[in-house]
N, C-alpha and C. Protein backbone atom coordinates (compact mmCIF):
# COMPACT_ATOMS: atom_id res chain seq x y z
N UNK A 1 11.18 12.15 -3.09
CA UNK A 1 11.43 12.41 -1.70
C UNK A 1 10.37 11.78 -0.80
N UNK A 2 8.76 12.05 -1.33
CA UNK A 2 7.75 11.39 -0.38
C UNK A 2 8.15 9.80 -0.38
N UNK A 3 8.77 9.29 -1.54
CA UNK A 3 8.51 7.58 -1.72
C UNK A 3 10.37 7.48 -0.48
N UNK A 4 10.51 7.74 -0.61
CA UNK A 4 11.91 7.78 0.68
C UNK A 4 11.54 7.66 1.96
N UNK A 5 10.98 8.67 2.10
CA UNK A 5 10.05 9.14 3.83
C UNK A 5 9.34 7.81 3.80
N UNK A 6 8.46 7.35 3.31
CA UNK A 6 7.47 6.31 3.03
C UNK A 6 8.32 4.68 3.53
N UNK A 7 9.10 4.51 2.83
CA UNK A 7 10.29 3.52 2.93
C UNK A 7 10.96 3.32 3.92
N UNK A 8 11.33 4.67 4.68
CA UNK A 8 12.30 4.35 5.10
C UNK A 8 10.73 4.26 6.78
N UNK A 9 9.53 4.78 6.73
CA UNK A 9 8.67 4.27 7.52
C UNK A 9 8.62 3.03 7.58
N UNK A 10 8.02 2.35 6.56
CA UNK A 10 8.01 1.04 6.23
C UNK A 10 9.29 -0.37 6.75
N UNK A 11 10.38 0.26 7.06
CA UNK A 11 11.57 -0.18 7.21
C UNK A 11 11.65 -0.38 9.03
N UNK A 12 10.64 0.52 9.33
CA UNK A 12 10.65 0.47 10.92
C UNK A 12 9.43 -0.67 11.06
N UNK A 13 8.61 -1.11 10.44
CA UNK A 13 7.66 -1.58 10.93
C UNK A 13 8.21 -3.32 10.89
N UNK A 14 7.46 -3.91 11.51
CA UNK A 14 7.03 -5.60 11.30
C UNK A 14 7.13 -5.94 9.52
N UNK A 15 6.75 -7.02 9.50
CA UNK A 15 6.26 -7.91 8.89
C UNK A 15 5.21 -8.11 8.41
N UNK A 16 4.26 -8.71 9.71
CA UNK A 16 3.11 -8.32 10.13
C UNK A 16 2.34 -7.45 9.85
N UNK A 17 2.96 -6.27 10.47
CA UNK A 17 2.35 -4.95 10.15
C UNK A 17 2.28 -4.40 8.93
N UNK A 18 3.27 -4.44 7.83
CA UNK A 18 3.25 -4.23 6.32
C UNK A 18 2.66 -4.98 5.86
N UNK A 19 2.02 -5.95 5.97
CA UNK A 19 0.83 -7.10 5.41
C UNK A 19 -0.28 -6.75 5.56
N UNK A 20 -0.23 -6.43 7.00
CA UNK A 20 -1.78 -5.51 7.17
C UNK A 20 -2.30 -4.10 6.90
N UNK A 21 -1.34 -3.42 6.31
CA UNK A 21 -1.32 -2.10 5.74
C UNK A 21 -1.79 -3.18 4.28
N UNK A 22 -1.30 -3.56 3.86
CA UNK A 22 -1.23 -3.77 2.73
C UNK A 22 -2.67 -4.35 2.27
N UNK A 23 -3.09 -5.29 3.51
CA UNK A 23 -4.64 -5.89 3.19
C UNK A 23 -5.30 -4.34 3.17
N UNK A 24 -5.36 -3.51 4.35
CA UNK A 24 -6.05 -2.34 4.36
C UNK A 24 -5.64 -1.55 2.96
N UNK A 25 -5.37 -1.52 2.77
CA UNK A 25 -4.88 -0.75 1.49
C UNK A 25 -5.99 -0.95 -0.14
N UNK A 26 -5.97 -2.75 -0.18
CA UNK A 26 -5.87 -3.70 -1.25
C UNK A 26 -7.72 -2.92 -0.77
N UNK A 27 -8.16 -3.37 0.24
CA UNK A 27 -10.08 -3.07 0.55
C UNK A 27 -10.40 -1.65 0.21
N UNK A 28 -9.49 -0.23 0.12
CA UNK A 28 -9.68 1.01 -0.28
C UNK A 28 -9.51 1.23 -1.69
N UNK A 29 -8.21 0.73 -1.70
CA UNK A 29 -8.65 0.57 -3.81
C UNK A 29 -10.10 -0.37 -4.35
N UNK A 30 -10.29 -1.01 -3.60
CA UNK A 30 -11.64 -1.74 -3.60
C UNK A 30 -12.70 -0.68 -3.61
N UNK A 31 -13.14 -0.32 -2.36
CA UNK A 31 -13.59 0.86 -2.53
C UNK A 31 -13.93 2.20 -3.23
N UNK A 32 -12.37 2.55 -3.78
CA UNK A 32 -12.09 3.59 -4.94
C UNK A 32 -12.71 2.80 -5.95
N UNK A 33 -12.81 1.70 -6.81
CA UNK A 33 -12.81 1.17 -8.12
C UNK A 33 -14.40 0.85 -7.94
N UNK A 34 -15.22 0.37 -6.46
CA UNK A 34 -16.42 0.79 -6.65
C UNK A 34 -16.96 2.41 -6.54
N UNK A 35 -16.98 3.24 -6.11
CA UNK A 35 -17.04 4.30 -6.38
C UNK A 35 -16.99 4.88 -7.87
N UNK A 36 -15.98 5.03 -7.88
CA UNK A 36 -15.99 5.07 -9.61
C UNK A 36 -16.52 4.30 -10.48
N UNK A 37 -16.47 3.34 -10.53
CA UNK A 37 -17.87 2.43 -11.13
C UNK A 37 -19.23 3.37 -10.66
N UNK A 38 -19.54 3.80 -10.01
CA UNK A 38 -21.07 4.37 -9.64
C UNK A 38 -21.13 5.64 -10.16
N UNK A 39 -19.94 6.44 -10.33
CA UNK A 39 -19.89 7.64 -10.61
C UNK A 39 -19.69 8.72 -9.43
N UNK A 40 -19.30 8.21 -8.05
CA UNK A 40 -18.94 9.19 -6.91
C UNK A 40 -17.85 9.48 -6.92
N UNK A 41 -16.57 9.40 -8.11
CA UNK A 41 -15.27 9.94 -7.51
C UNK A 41 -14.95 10.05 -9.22
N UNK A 42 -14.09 11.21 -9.75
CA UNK A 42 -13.16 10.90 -10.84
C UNK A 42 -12.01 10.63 -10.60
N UNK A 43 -11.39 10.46 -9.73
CA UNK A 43 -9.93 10.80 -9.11
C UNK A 43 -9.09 9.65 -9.26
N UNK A 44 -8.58 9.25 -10.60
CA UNK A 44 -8.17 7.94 -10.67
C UNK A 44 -6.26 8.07 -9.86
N UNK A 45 -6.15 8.99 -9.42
CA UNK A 45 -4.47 8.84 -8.98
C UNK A 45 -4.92 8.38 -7.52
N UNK A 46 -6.14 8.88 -6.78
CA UNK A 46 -5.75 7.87 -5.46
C UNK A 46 -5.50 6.61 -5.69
N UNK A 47 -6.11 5.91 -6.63
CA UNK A 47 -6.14 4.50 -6.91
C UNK A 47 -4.89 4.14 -7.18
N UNK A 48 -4.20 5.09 -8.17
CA UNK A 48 -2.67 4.43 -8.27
C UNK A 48 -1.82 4.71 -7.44
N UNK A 49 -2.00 5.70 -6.66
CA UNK A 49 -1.22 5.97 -5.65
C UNK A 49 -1.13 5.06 -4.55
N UNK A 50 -2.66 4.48 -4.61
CA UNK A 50 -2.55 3.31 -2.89
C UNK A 50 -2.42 1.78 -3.67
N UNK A 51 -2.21 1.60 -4.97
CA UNK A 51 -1.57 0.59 -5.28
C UNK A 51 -0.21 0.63 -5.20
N UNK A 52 0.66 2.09 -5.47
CA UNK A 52 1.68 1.63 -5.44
C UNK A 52 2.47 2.00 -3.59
N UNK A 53 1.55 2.30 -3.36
CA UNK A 53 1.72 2.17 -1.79
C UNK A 53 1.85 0.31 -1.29
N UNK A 54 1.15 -0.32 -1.48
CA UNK A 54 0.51 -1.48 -1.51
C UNK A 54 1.75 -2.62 -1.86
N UNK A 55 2.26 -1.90 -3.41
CA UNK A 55 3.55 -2.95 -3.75
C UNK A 55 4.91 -2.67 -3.07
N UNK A 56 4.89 -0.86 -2.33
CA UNK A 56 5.90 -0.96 -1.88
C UNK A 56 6.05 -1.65 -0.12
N UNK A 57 5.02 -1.22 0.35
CA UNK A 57 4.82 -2.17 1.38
C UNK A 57 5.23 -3.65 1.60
N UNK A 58 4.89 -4.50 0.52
CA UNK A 58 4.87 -5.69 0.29
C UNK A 58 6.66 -5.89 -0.12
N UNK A 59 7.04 -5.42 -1.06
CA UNK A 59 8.83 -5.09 -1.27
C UNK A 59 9.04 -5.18 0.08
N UNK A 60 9.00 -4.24 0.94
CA UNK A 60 9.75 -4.33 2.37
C UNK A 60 9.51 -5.78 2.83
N UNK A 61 8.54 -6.08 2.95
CA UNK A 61 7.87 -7.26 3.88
C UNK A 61 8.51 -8.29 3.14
N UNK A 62 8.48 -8.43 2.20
CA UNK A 62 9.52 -9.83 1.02
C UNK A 62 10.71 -9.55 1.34
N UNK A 63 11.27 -8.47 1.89
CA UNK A 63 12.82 -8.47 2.20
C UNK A 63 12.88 -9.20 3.56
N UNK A 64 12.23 -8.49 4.34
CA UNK A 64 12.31 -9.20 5.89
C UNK A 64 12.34 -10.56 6.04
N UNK A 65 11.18 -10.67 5.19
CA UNK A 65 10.91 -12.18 5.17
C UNK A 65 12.40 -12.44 5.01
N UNK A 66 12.78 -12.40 3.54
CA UNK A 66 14.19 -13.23 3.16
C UNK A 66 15.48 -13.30 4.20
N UNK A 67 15.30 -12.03 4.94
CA UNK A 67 16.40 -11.80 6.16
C UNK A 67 16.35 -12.41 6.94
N UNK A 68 14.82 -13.28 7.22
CA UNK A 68 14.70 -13.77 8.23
C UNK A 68 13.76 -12.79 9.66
N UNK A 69 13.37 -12.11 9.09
CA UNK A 69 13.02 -10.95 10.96
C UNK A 69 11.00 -11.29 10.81
């Protein structure tokens, strides 16, 4: 149900704008994977969670593209 809500957000936005979620995104898993490297976080599901935030973002934005918008 959350990955729906998420989508069908994603579906309102740009192009543009899902690219740049997506860079912002790509620099926080960055973040998460240093962290954990140091030992400040165990929490490995944010990490998969804002990756797969990241690919679904990018899905939308590869559609638009193909549509043309």
């Amino acid at each position: 149900m959350k990955h729906e809500k998420q989508l069908t957000e994603f579906k309102g936005k740009t192009r543009a704008e899902l690219e740049k979620l997506a860079l912002e995104l790509r620099a926080k898993v960055w973040h998460y994977r240093i962290d954990l490297a140091a030992g400040k976080t165990k929490n490995i599901k944010e990490i998969q969670a804002a990756k797969k935030t990241i690919a679904r973002a990018l899905t939308v934005a590869s559609g638009l593209r193909i549509a043309g918008k």
